[in-house]
N, C-alpha and C. Protein backbone atom coordinates (compact mmCIF):
# COMPACT_ATOMS: atom_id res chain seq x y z
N UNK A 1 -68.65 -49.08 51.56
CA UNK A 1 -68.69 -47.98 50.64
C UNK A 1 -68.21 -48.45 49.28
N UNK A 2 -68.89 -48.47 48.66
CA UNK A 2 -68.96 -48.85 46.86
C UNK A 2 -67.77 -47.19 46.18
N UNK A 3 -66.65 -47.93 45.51
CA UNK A 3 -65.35 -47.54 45.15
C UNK A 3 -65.78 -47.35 43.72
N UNK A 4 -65.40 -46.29 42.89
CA UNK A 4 -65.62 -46.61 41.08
C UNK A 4 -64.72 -47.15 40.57
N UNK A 5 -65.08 -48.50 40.14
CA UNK A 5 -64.16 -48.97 39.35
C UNK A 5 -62.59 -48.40 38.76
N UNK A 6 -61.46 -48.78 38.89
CA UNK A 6 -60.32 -48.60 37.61
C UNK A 6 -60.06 -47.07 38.42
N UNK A 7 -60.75 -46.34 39.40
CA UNK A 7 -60.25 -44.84 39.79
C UNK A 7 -59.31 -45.37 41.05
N UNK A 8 -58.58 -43.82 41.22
CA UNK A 8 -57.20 -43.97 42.91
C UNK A 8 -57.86 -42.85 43.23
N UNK A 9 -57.98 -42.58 44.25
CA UNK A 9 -58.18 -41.25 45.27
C UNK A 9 -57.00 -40.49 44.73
N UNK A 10 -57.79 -39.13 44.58
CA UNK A 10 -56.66 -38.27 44.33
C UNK A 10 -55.84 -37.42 45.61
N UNK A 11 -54.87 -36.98 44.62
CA UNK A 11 -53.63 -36.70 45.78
C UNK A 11 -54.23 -35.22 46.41
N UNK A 12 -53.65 -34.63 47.82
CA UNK A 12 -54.08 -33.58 48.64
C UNK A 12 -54.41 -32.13 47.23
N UNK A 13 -53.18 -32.45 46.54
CA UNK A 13 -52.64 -31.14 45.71
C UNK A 13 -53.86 -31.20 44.79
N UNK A 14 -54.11 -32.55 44.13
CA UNK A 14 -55.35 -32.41 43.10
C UNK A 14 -56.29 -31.96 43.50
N UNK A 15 -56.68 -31.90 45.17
CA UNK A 15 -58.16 -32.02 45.54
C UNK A 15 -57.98 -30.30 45.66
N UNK A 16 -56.88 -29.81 46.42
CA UNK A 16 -56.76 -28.26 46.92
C UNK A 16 -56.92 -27.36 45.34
N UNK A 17 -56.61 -28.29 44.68
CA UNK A 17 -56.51 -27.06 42.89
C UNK A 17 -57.57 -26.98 42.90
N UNK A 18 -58.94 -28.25 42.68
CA UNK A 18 -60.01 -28.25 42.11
C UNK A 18 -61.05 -27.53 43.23
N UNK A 19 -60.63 -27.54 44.55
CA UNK A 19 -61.59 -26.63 45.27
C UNK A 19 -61.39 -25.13 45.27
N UNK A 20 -60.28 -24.77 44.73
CA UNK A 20 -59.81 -23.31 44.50
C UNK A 20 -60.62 -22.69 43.69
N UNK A 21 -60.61 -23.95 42.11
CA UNK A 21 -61.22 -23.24 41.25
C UNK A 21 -62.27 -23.13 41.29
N UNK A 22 -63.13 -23.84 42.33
CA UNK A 22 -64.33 -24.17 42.93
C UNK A 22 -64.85 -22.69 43.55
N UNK A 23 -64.05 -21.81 44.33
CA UNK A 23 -64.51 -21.37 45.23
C UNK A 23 -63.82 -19.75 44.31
N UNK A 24 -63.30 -19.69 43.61
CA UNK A 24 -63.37 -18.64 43.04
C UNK A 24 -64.67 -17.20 43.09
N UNK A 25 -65.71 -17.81 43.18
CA UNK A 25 -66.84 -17.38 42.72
C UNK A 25 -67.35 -16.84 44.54
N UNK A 26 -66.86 -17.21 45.06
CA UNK A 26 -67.92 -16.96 47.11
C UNK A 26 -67.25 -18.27 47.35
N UNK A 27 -67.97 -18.77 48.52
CA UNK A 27 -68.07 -20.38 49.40
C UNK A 27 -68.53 -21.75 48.18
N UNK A 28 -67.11 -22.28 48.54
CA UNK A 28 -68.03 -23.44 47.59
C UNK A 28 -69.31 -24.39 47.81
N UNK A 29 -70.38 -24.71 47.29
CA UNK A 29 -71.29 -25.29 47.39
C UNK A 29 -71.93 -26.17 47.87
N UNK A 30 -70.97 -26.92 48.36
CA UNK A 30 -70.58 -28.32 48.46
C UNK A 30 -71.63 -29.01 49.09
N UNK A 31 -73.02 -28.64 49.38
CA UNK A 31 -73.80 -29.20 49.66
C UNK A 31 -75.15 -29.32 48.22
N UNK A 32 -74.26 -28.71 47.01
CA UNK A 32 -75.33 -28.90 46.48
C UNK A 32 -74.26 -30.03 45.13
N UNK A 33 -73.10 -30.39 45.68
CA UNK A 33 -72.38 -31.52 45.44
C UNK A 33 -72.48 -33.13 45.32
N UNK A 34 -72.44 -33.62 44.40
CA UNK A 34 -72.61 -35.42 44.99
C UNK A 34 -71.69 -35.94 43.99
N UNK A 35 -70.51 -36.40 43.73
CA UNK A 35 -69.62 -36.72 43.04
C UNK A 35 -69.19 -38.07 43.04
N UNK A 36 -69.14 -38.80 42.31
CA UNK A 36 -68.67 -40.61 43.01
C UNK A 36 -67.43 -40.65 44.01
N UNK A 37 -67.63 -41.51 44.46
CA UNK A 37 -66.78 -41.28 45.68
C UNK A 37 -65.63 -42.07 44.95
N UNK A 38 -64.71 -41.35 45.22
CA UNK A 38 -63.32 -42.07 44.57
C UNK A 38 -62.46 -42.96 45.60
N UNK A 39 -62.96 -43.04 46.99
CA UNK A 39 -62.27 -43.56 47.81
C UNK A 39 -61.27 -42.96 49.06
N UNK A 40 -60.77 -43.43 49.77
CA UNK A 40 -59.96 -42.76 51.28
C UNK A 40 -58.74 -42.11 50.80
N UNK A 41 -58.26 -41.01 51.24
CA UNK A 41 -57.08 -40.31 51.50
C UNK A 41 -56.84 -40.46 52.72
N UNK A 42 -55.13 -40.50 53.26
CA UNK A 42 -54.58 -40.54 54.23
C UNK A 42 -54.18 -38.92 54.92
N UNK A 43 -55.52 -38.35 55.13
CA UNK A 43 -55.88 -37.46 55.87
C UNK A 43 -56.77 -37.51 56.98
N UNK A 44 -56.18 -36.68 58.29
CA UNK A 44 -56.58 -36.77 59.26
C UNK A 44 -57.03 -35.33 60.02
N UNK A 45 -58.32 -35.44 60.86
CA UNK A 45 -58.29 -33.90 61.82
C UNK A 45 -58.31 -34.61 63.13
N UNK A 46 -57.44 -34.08 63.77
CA UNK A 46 -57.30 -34.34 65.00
C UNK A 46 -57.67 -33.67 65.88
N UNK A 47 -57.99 -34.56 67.07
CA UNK A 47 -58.90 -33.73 68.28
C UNK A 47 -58.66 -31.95 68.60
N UNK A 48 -57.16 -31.75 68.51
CA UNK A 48 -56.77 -30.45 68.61
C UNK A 48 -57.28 -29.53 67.41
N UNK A 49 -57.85 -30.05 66.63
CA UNK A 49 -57.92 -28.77 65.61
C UNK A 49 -57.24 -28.79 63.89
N UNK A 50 -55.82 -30.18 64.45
CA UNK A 50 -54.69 -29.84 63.29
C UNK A 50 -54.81 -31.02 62.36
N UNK A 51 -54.45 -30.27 61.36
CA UNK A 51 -54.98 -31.25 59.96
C UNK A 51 -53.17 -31.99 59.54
N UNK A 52 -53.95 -33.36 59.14
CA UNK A 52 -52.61 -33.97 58.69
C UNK A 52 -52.41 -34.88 57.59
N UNK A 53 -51.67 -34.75 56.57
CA UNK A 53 -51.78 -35.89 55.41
C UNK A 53 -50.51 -36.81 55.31
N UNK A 54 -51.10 -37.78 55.14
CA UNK A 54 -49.82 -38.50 55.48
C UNK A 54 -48.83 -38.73 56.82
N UNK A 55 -49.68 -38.38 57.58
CA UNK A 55 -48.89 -38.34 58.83
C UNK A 55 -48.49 -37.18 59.08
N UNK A 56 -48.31 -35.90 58.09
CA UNK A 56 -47.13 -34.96 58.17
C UNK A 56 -48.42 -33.78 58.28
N UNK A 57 -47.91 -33.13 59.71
CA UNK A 57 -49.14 -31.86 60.00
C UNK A 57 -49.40 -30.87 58.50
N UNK A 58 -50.27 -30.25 58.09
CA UNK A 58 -50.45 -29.67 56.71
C UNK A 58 -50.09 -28.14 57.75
N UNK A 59 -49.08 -26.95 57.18
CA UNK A 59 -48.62 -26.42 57.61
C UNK A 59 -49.08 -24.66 57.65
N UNK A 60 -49.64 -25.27 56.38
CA UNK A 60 -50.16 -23.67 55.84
C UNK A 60 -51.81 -23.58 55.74
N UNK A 61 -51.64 -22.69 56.98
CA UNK A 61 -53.36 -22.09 57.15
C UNK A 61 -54.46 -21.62 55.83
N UNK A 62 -53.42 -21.07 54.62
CA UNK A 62 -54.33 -21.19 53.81
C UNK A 62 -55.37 -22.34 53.30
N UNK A 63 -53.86 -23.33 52.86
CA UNK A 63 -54.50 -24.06 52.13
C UNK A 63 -55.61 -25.64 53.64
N UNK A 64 -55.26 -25.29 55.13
CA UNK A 64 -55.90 -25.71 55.75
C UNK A 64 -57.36 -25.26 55.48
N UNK A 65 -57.48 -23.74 55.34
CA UNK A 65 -58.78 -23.26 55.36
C UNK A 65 -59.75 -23.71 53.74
N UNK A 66 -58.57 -24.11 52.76
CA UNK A 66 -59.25 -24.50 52.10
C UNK A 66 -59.80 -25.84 52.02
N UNK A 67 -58.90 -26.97 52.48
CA UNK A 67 -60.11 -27.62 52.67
C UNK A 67 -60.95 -27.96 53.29
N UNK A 68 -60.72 -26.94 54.69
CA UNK A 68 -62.08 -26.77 55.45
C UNK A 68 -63.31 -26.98 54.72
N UNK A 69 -63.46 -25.69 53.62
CA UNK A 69 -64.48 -25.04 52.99
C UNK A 69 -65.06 -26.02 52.24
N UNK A 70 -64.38 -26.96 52.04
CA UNK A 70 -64.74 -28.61 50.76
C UNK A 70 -65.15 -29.47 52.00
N UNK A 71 -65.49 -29.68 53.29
CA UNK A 71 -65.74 -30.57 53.96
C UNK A 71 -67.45 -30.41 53.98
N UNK A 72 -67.13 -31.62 54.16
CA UNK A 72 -68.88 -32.51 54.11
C UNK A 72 -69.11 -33.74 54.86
N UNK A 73 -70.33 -33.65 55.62
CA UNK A 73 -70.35 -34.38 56.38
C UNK A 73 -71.50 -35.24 55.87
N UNK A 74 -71.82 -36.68 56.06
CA UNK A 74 -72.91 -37.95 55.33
C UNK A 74 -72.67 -38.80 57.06
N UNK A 75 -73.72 -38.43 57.71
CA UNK A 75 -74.09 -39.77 58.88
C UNK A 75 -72.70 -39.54 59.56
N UNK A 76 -71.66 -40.36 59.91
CA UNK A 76 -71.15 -40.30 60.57
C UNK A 76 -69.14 -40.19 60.16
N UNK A 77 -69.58 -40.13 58.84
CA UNK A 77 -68.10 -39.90 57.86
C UNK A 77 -68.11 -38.34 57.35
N UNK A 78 -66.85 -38.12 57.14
CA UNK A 78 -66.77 -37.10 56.49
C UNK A 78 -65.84 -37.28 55.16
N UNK A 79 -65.74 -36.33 54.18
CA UNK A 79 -65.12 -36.04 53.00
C UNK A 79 -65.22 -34.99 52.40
N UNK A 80 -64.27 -34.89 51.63
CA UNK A 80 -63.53 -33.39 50.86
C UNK A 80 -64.22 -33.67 49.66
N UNK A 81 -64.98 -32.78 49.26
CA UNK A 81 -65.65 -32.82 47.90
C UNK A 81 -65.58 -32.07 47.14
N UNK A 82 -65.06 -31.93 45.91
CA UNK A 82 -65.34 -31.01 44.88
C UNK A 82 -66.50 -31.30 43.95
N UNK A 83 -67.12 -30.29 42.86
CA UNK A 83 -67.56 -31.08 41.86
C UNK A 83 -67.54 -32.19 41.08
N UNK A 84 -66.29 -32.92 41.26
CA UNK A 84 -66.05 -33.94 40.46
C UNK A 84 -65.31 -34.82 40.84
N UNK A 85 -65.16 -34.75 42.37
CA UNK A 85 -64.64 -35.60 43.52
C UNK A 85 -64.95 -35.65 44.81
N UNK A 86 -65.00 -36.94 45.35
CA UNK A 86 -65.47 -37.34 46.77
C UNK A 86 -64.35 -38.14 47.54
N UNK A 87 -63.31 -37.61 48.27
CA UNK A 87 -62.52 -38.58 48.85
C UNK A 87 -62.98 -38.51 50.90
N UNK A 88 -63.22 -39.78 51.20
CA UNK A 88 -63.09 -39.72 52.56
C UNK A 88 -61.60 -39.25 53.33
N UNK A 89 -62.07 -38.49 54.45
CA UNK A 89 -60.80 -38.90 55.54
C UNK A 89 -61.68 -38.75 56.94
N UNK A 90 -60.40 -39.10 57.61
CA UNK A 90 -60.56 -39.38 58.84
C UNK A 90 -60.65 -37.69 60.15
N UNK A 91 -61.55 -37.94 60.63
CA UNK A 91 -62.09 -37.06 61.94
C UNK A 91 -61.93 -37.42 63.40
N UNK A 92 -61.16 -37.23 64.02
CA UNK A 92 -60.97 -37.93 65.30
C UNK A 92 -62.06 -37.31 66.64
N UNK A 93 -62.46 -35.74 66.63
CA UNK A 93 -63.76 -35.70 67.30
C UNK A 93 -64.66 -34.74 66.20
N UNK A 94 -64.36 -33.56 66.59
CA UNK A 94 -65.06 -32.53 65.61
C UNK A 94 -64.25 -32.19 64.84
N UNK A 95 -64.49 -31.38 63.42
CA UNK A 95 -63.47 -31.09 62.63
C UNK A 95 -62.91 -30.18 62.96
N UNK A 96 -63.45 -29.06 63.53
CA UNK A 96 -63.51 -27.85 63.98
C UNK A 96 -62.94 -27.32 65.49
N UNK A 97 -62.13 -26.40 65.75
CA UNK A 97 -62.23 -25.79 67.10
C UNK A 97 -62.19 -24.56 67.07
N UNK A 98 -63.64 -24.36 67.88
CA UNK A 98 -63.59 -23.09 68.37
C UNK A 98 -62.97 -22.65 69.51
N UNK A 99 -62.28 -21.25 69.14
CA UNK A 99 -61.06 -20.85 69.42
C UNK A 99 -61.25 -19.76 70.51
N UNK A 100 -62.38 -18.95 69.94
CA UNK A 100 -62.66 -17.85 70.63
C UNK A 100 -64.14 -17.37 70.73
N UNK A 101 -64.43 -16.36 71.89
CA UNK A 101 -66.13 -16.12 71.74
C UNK A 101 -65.89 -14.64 71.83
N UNK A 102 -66.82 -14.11 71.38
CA UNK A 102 -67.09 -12.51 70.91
C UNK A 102 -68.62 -12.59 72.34
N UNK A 103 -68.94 -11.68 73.43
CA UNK A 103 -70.16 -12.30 73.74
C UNK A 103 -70.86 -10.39 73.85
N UNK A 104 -71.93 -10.04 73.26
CA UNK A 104 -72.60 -8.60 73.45
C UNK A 104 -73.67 -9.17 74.43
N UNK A 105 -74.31 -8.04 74.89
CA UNK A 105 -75.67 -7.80 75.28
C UNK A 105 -75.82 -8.29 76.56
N UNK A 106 -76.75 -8.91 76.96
CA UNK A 106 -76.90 -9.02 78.10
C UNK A 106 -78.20 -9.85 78.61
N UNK A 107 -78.66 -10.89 79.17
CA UNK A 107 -79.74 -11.60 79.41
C UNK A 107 -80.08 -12.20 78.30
N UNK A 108 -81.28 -12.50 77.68
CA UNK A 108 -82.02 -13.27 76.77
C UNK A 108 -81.70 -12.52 75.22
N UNK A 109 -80.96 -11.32 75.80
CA UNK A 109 -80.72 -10.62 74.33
C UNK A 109 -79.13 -10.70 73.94
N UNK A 110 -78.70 -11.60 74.63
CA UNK A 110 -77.13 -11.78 74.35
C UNK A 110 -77.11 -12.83 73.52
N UNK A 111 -75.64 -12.22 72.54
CA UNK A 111 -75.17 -13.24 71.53
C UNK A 111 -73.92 -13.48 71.56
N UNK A 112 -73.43 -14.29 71.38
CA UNK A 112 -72.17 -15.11 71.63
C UNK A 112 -72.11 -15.40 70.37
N UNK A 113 -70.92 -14.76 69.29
CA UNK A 113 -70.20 -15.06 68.23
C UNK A 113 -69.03 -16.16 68.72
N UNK A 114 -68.70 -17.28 68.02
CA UNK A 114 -67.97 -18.19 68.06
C UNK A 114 -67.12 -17.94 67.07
N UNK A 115 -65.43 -17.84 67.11
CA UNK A 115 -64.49 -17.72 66.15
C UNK A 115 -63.55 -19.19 65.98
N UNK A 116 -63.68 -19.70 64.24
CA UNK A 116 -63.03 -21.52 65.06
C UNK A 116 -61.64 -21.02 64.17
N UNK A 117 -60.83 -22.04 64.52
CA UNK A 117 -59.41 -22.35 63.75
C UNK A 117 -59.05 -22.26 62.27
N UNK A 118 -60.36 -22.23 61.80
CA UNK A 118 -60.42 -22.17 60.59
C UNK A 118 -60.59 -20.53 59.95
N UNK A 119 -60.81 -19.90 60.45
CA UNK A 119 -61.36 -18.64 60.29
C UNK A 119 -63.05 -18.15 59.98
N UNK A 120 -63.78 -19.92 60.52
CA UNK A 120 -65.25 -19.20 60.60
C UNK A 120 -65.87 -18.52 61.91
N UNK A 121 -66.77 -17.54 61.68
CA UNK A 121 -67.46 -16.94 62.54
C UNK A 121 -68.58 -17.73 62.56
N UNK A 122 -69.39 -17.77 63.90
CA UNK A 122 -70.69 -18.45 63.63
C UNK A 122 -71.68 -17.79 64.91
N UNK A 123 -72.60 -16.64 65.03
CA UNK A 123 -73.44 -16.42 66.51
C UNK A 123 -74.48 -17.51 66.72
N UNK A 124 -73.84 -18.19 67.98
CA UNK A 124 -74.76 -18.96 68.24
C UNK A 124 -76.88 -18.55 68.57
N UNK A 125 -77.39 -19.72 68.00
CA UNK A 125 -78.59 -19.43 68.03
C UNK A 125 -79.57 -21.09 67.71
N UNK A 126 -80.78 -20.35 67.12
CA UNK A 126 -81.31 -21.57 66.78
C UNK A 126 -80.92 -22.71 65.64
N UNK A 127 -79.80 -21.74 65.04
CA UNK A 127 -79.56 -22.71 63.95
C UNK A 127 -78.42 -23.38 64.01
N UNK A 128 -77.42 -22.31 65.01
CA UNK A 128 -75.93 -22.88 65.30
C UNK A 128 -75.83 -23.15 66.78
N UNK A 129 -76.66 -24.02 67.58
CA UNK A 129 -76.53 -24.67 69.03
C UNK A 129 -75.57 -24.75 69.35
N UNK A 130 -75.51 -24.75 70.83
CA UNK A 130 -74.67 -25.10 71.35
C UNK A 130 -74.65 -26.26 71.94
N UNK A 131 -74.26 -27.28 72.18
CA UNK A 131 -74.26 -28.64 72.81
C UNK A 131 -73.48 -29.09 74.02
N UNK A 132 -73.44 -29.53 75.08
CA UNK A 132 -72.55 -29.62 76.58
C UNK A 132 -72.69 -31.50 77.01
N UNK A 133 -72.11 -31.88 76.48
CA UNK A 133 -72.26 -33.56 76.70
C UNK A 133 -70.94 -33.85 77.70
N UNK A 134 -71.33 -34.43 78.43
CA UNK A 134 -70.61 -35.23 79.08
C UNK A 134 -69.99 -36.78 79.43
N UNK A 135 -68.48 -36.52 79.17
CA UNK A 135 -68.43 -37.85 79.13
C UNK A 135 -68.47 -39.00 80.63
N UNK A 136 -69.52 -40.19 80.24
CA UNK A 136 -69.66 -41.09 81.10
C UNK A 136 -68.86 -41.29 82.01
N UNK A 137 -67.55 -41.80 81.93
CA UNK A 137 -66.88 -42.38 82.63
C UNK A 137 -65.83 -41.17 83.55
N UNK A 138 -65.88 -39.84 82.90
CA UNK A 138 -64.89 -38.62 83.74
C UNK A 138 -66.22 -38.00 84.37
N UNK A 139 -67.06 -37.82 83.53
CA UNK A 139 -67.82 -36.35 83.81
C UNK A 139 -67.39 -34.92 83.52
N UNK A 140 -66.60 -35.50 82.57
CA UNK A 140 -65.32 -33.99 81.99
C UNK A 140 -66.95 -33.00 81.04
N UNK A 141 -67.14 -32.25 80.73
CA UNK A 141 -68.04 -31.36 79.74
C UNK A 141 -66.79 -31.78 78.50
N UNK A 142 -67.78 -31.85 77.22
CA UNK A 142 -67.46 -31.86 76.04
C UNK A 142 -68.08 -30.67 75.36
N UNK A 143 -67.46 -29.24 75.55
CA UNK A 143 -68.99 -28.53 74.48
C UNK A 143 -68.14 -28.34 72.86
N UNK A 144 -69.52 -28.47 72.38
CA UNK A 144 -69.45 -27.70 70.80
C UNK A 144 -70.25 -26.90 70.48
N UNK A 145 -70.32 -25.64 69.29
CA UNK A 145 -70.69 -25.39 68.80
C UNK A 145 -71.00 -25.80 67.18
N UNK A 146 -72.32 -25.66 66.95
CA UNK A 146 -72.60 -25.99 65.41
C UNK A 146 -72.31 -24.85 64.06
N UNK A 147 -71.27 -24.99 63.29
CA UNK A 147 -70.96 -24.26 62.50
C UNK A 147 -71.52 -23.75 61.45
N UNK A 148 -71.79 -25.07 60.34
CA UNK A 148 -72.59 -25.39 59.34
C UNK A 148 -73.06 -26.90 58.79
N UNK A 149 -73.64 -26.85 58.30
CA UNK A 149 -74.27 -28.53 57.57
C UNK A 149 -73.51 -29.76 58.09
N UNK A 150 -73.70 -30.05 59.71
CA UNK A 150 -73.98 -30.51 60.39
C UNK A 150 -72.26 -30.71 60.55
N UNK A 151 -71.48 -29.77 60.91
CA UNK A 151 -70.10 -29.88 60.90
C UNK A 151 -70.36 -29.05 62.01
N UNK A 152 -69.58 -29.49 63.40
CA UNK A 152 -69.52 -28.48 64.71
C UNK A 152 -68.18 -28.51 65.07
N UNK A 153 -67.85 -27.23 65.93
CA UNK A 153 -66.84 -26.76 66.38
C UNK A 153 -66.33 -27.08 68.09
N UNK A 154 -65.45 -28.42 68.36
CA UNK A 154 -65.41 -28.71 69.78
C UNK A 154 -64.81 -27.31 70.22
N UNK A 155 -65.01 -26.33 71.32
CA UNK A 155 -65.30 -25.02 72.52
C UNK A 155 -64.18 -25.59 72.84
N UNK A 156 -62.79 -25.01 72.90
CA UNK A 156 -61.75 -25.42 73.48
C UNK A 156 -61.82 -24.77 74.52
N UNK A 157 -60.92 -25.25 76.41
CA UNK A 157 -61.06 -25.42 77.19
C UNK A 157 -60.75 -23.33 77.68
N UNK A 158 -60.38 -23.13 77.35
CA UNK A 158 -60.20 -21.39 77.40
C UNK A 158 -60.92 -20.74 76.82
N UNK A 159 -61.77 -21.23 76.22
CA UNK A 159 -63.09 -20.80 75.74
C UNK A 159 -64.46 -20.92 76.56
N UNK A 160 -64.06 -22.17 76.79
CA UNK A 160 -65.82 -22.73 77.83
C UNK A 160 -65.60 -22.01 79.31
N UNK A 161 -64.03 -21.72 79.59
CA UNK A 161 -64.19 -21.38 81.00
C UNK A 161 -64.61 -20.02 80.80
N UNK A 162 -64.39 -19.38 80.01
CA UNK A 162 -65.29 -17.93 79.48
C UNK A 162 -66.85 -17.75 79.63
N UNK A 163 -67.08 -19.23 78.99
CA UNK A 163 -68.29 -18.80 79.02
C UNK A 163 -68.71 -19.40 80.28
N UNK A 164 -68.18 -19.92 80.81
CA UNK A 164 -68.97 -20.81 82.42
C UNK A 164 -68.96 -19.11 83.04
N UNK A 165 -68.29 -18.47 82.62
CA UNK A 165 -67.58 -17.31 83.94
C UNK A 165 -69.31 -16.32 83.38
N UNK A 166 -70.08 -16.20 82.23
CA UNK A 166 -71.16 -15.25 82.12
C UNK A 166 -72.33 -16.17 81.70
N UNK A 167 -72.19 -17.89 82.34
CA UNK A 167 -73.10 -18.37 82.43
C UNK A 167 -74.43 -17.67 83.47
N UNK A 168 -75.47 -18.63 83.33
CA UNK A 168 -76.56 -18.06 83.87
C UNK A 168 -77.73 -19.26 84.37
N UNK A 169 -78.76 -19.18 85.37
CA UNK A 169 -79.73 -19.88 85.43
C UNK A 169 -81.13 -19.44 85.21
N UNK A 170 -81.59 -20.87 84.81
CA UNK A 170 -82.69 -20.31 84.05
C UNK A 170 -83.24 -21.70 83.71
N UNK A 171 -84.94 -21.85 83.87
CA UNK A 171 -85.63 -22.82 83.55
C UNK A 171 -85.64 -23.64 82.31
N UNK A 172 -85.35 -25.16 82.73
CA UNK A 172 -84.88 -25.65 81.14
C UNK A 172 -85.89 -27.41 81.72
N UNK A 173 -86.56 -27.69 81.17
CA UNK A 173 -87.54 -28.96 80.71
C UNK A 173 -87.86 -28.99 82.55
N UNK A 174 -88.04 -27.84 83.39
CA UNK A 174 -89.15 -28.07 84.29
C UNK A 174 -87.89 -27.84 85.50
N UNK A 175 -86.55 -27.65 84.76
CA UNK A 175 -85.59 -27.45 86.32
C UNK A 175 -85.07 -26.59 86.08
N UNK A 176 -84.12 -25.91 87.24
CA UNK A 176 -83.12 -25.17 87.06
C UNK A 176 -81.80 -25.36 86.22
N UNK A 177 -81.41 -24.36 85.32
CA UNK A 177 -79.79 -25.62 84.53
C UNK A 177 -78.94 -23.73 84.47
N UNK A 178 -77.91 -24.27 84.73
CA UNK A 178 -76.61 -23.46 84.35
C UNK A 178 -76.65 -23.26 82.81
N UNK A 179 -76.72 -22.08 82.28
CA UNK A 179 -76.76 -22.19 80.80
C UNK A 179 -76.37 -20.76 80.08
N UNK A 180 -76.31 -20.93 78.84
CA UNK A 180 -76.22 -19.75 78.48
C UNK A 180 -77.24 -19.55 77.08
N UNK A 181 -77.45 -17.98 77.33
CA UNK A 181 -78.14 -17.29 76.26
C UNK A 181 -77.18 -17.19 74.96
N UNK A 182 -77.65 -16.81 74.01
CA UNK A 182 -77.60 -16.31 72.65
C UNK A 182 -78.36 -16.41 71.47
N UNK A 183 -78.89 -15.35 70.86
CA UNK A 183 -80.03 -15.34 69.79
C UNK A 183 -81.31 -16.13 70.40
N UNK A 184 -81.27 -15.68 71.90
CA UNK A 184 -82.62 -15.77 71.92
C UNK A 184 -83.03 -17.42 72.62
N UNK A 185 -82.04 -18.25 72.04
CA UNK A 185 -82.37 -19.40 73.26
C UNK A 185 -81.24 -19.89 73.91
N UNK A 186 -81.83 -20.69 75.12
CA UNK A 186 -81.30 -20.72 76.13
C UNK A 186 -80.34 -22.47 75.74
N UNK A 187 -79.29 -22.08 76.08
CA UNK A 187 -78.61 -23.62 76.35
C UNK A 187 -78.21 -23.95 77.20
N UNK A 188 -78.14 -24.87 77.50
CA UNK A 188 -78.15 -25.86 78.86
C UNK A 188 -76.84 -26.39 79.40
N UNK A 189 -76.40 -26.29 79.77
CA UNK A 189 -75.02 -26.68 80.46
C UNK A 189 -74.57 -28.03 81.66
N UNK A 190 -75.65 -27.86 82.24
CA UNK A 190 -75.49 -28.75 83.76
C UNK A 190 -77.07 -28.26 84.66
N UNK A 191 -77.44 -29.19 85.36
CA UNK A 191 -78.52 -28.87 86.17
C UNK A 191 -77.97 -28.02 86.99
N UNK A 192 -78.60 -27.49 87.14
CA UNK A 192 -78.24 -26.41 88.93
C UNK A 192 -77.89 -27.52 90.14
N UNK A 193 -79.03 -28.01 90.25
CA UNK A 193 -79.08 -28.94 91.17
C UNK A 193 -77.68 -30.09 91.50
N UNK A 194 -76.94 -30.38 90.43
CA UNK A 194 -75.30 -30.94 90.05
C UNK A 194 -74.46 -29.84 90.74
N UNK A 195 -74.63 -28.59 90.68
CA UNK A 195 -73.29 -27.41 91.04
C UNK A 195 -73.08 -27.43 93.18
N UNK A 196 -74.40 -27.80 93.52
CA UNK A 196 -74.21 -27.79 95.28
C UNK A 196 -73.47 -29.15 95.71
């Protein structure tokens, strides 16, 4: 990653002012953002959800949620962007955890609102999937939900058992799969055929 010359990454406080004044107006933009990248901050999101600079957990949910709202994701990095700054940090799985599910309706007409740590809402659908990966070597389920611009929310474990509990079956690429509805399509969870 190409650094600009003679610049330092700015500090947490510089980046939280300039996204404030950023976001004055609604949600900041930040996808219609591209700023030189000034380089890494010693910020971290950790698997649980909790944001940290410097080692030292960031304490206050406001200013957590604000720089939620400045995150941006490029391939497989992320960074806090304002108009007139790009600093990387570090992501240990998703940035995001979803915390809680809202679920109405019933069959193919049910929607499942996702609530994450951050204070976004998101009803899952075609645009905000749901995803159920499993890891190789446990076979533990990993789910997420997709929030926004390609930033998803890892389904914490009191969440997924919620939804395993108004899962459903239903034909998925020619088999049976454990899955669930919302907005209309179906997501996939586990083959049927895995649960006997």
């Amino acid at each position: 990653m190409i650094v600009k010359a003679g610049t330092t990454p700015p500090d947490a406080d510089g980046i939280a002012a300039a996204a404030s004044a950023a976001s004055r107006k609604g949600p900041p933009p930040v996808h219609l953002w591209n700023p030189d990248f000034c380089g890494d901050i010693d910020m971290e999101i950790r698997r649980d959800g909790s944001w940290f600079y410097m080692g030292t957990p960031i304490g206050r949910p406001a200013l957590v949620r604000l720089f939620a709202s400045i995150l941006k994701r490029e391939g497989e990095e992320y960074f806090l962007v304002t108009p007139v700054e790009k600093v990387g940090i570090r992501v240990q799985d998703c940035p995001f955890l979803a915390q809680d599910v809202e679920a109405t309706g019933s069959g193919t007409a049910q929607e499942l609102r996702f609530t994450t740590n951050v204070g976004d809402t998101v009803l899952a659908g075609a645009e905000n999937r749901i995803e159920v990966h499993r890891d190789p070597e446990t076979g533990e389920p990993a789910p997420k939900v997709h929030i926004r611009r390609d930033l998803w929310a890892r389904i914490d474990r009191k969440t997924f058992y919620r939804l395993i509990d108004i899962a459903v079956t239903a034909p998925h690429e020619g088999a049976d799969w454990l899955g669930l509805w919302s907005g209309g399509v179906f997501f996939p969870i586990i083959p049927a055929a895995d649960l006997t």
